[in-house]
Protein backbone atom coordinates (compact mmCIF):
# COMPACT_ATOMS: atom_id res chain seq x y z
CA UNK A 1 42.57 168.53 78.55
CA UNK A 2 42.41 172.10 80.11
CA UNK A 3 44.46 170.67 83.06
CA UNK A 4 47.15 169.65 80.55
CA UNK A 5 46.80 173.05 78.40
CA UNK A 6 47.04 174.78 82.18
CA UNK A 7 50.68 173.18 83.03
CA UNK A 8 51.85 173.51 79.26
CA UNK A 9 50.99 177.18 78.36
CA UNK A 10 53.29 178.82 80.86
CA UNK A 11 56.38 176.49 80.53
CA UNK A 12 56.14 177.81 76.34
CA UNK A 13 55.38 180.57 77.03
CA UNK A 14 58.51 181.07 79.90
CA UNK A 15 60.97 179.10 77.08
CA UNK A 16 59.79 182.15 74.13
CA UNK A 17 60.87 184.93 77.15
CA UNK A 18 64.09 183.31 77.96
CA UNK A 19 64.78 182.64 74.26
CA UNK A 20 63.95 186.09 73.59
CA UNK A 21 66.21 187.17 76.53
CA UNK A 22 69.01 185.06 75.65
CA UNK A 23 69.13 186.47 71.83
CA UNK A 24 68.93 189.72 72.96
CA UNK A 25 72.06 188.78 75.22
CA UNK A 26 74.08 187.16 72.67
CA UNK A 27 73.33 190.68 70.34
CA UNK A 28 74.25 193.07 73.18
CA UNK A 29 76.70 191.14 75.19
CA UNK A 30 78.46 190.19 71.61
CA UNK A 31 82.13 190.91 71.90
CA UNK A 32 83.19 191.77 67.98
CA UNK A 33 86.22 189.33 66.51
CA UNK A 34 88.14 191.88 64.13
CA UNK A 35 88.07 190.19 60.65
CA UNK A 36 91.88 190.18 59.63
CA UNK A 37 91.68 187.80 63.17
CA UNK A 38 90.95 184.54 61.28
CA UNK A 39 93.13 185.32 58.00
CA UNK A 40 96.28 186.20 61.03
CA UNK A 41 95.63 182.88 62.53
CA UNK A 42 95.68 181.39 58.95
CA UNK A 43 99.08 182.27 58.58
CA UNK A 44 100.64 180.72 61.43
CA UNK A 45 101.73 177.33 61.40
CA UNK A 46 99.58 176.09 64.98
CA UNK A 47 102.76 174.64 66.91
CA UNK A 48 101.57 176.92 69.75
CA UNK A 49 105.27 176.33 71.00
CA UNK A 50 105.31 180.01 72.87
CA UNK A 51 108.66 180.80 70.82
CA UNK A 52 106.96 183.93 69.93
CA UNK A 53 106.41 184.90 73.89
CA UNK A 54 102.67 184.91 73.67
CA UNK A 55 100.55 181.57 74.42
CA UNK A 56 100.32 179.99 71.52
CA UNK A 57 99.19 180.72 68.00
CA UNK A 58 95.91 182.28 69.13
CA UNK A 59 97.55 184.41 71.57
CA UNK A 60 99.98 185.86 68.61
CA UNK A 61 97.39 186.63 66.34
CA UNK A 62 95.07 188.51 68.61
CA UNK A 63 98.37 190.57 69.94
CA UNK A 64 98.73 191.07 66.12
CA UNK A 65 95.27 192.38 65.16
CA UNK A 66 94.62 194.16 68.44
CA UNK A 67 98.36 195.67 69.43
CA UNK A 68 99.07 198.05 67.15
CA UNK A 69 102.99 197.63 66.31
CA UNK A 70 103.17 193.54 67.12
CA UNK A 71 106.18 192.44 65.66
CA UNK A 72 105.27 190.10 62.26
CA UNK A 73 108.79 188.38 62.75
CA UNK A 74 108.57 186.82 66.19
CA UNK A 75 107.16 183.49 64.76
CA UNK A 76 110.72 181.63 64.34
CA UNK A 77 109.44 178.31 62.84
CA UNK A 78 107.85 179.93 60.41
CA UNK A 79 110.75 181.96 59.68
CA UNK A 80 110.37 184.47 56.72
CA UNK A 81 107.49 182.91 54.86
CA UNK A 82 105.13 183.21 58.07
CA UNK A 83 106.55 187.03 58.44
CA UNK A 84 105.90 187.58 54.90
CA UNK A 85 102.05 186.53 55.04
CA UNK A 86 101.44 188.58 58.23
CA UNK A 87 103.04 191.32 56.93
CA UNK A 88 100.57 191.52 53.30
CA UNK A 89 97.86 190.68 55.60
CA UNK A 90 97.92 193.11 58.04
CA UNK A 91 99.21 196.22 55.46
CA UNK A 92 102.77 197.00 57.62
CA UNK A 93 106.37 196.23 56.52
CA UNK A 94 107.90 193.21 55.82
CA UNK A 95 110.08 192.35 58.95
CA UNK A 96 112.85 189.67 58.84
CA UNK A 97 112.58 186.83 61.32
CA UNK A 98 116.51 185.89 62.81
CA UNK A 99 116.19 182.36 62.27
CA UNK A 100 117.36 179.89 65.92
CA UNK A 101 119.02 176.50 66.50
CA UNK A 102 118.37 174.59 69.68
CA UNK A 103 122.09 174.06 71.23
CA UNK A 104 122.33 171.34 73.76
CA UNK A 105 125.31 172.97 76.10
CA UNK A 106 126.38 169.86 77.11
CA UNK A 107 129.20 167.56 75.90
CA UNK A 108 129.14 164.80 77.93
CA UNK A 109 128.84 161.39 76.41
CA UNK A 110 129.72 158.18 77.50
CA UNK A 111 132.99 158.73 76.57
CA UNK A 112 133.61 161.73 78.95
CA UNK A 113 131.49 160.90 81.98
CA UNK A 114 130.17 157.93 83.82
CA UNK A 115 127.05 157.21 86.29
CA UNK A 116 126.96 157.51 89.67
CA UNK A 117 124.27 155.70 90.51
CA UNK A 118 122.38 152.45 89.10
CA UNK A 119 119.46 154.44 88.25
CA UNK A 120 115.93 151.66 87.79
CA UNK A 121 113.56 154.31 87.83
CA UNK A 122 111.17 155.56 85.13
CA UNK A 123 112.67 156.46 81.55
CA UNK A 124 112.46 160.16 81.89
CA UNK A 125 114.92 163.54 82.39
CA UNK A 126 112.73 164.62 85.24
CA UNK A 127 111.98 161.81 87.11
CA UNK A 128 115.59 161.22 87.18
CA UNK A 129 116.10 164.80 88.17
CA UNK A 130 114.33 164.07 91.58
CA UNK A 131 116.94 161.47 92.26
CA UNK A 132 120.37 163.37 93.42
CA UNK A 133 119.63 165.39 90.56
CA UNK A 134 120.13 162.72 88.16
CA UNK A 135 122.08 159.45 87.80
CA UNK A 136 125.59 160.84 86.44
CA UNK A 137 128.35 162.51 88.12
CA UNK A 138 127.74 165.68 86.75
CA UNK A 139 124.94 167.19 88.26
CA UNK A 140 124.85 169.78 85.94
CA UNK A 141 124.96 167.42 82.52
CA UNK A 142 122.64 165.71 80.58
CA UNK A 143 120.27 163.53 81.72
CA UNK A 144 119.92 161.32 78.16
CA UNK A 145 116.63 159.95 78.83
CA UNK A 146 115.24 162.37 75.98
CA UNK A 147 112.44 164.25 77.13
CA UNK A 148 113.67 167.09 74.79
CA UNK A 149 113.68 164.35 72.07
CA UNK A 150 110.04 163.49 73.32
CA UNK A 151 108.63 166.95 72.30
CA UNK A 152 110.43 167.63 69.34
CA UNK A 153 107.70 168.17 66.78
CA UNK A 154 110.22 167.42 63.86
CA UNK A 155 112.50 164.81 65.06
CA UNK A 156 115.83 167.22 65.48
CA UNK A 157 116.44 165.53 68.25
CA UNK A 158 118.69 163.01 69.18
CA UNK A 159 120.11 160.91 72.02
CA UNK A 160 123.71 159.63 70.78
CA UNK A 161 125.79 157.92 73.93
CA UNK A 162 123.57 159.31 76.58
CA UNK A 163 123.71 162.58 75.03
CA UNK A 164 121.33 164.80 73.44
CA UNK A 165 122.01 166.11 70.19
CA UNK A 166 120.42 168.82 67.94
CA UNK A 167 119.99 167.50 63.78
CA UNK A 168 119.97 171.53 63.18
CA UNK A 169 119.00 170.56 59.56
CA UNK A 170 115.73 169.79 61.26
CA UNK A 171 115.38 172.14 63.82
CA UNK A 172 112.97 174.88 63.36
CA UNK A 173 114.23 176.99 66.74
CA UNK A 174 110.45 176.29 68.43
CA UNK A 175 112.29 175.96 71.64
CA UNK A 176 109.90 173.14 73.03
CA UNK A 177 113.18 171.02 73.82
CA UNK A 178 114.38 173.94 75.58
CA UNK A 179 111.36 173.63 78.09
CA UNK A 180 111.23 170.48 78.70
CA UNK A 181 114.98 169.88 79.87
CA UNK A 182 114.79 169.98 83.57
CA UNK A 183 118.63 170.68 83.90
CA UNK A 184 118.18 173.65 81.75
CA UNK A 185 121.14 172.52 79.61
CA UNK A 186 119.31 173.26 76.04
CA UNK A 187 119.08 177.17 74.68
CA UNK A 188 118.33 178.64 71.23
CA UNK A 189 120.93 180.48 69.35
CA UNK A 190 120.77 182.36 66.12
CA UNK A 191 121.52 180.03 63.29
CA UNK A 192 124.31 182.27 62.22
CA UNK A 193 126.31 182.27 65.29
CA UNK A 194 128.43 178.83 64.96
CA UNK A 195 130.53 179.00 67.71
CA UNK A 196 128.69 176.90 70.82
CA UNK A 197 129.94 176.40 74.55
CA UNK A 198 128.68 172.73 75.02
CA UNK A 199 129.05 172.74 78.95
CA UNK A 200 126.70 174.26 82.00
CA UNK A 201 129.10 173.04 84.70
CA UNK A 202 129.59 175.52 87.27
CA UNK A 203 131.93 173.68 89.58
CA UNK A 204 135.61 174.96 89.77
CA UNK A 205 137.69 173.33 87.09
CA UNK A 206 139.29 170.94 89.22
CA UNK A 207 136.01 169.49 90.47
CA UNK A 208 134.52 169.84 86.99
CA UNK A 209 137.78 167.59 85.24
CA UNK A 210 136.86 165.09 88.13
CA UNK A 211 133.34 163.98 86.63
CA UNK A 212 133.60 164.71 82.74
CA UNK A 213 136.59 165.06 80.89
CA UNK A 214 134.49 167.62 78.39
CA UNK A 215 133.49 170.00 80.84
CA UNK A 216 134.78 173.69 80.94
CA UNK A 217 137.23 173.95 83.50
CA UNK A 218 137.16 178.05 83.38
CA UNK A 219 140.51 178.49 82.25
CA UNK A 220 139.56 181.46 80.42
CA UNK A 221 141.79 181.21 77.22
CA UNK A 222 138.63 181.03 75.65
CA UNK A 223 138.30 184.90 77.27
CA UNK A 224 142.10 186.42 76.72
CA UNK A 225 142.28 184.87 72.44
CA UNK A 226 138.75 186.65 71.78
CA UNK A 227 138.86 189.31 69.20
CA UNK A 228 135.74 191.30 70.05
CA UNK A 229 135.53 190.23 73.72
CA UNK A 230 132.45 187.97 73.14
CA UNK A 231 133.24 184.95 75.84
CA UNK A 232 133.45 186.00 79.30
CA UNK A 233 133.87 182.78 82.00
CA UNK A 234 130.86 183.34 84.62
CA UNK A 235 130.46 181.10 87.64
CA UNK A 236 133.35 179.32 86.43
CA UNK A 237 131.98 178.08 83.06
CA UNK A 238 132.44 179.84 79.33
CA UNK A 239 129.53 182.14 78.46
CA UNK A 240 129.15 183.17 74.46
CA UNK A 241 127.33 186.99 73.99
CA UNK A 242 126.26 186.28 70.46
CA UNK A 243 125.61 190.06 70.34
CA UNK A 244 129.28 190.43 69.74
CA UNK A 245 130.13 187.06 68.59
CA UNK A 246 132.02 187.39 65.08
CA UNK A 247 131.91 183.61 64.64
CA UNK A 248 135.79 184.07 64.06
CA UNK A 249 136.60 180.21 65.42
CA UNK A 250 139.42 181.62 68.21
CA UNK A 251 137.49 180.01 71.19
CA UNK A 252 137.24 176.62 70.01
CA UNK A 253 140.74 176.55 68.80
CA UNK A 254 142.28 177.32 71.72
CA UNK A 255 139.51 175.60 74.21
CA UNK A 256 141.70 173.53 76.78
CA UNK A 257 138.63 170.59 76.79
CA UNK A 258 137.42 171.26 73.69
CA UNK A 259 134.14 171.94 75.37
CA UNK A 260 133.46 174.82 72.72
CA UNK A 261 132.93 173.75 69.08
CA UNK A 262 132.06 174.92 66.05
CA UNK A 263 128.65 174.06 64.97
CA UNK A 264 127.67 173.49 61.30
CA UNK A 265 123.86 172.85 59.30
CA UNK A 266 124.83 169.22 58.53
């Protein structure tokens, strides 16, 4: 008995020290979560899509609670409701968020480009992407296997003819699509700019007519009809600076391709 009280009275007596050290740890070592933390995080709606350029919901909250002058409007699927909420919580002014539409700047379907290739591999935009950068002629175009469409949290996305498509009804302006498009083709725009260059080709026009019909030949009519100078053709492909974009419709009218449209909510 005095053998087994020998062997058991230290290893207590060692487990009430390192409990004692360990609780005085945990009180020193503490790091203090500021209380408006939790009722922040409350407010956001946990997509953790990055659309507000911090990692994730978490990462936005604690930038709000511990940065003094955080934006409240940088959460774009929340759009004014979430900026609302942060903006009671936290005691500042209400900021307004400028709601974005996912814009696939691509327009070739079926009907304006073919494949190059007989492409067997697995149903996916980047494993195609590793073969000749893709299975159409257009090296710069849409893939159509729908990895955007894959990550969309709220179905906006379509694939129509081997094309993506935004529903913007359902688009929320997360950007997710935008990341997962390994051509790069898919950007987010301000909802109320309408006017939308659906082409990435940078090819010189004649090479660009060769494999899609739709693609921007950089013609630059687009460029000389523009009121307010907004469309400038870069690396021979139409570029819209929604800065000075007056959504006045001149660019799509007079688009040689009609690679630039006017987009609408419907």
């Amino acid at each position: 008995m005095n053998v087994i009280l020998a062997a058991v009275i230290p290893v207590v007596i060692i487990g009430f020290v390192c409990a004692v050290v360990l609780v005085v740890a945990a009180k020193v070592m503490a790091v203090k979560e500021d209380e408006r933390f939790p009722l922040v995080r409350d407010c956001l709606p946990g997509a953790n899509c990055g659309a507000c350029g911090f990692a994730g919901c978490d990462g936005y909250a604690k930038a709000l609670v511990e940065k003094e002058g955080t934006p409240t409007n940088l959460c774009i699927p929340g759009a004014d409701a979430v900026s609302k909420q942060l903006s009671e919580v936290l005691g500042v002014e209400f900021e307004d968020v400028v709601e974005m539409k996912a814009v696939v700047h691509c327009s070739g379907d079926c009907s304006s480009t073919e494949d190059s290739v007989d492409y067997r591999g697995i149903e996916s935009c980047s494993a195609a992407k590793l073969l000749f950068g893709g299975k159409g002629k257009c090296g710069y175009g849409c893939l159509g296997f729908g990895d955007c469409k894959s990550v969309c949290p709220n179905d906006a996305v379509v694939i129509e003819n081997g094309l993506a498509k935004i529903c913007r009804p359902y688009c929320v302006g997360c950007g997710l699509c935008a990341k997962a498009c390994p051509n790069s083709l898919i950007s987010l725009v301000p909802e109320v700019k309408t006017a939308a260059v659906l082409c990435s080709n940078k090819d010189k026009g004649a090479v660009t007519r060769k494999v899609c019909t739709s693609g921007c030949i950089g013609c630059r009519k687009c460029e000389k009809v523009c009121p307010s100078q907004a469309i400038k053709v870069i690396d021979n492909v139409a570029v819209i600076d929604y800065d000075k974009c007056e959504n006045c419709g001149a660019c799509a009218e007079n688009c040689t391709t009609k690679c630039i449209e006017i987009l609408n909510n419907m």
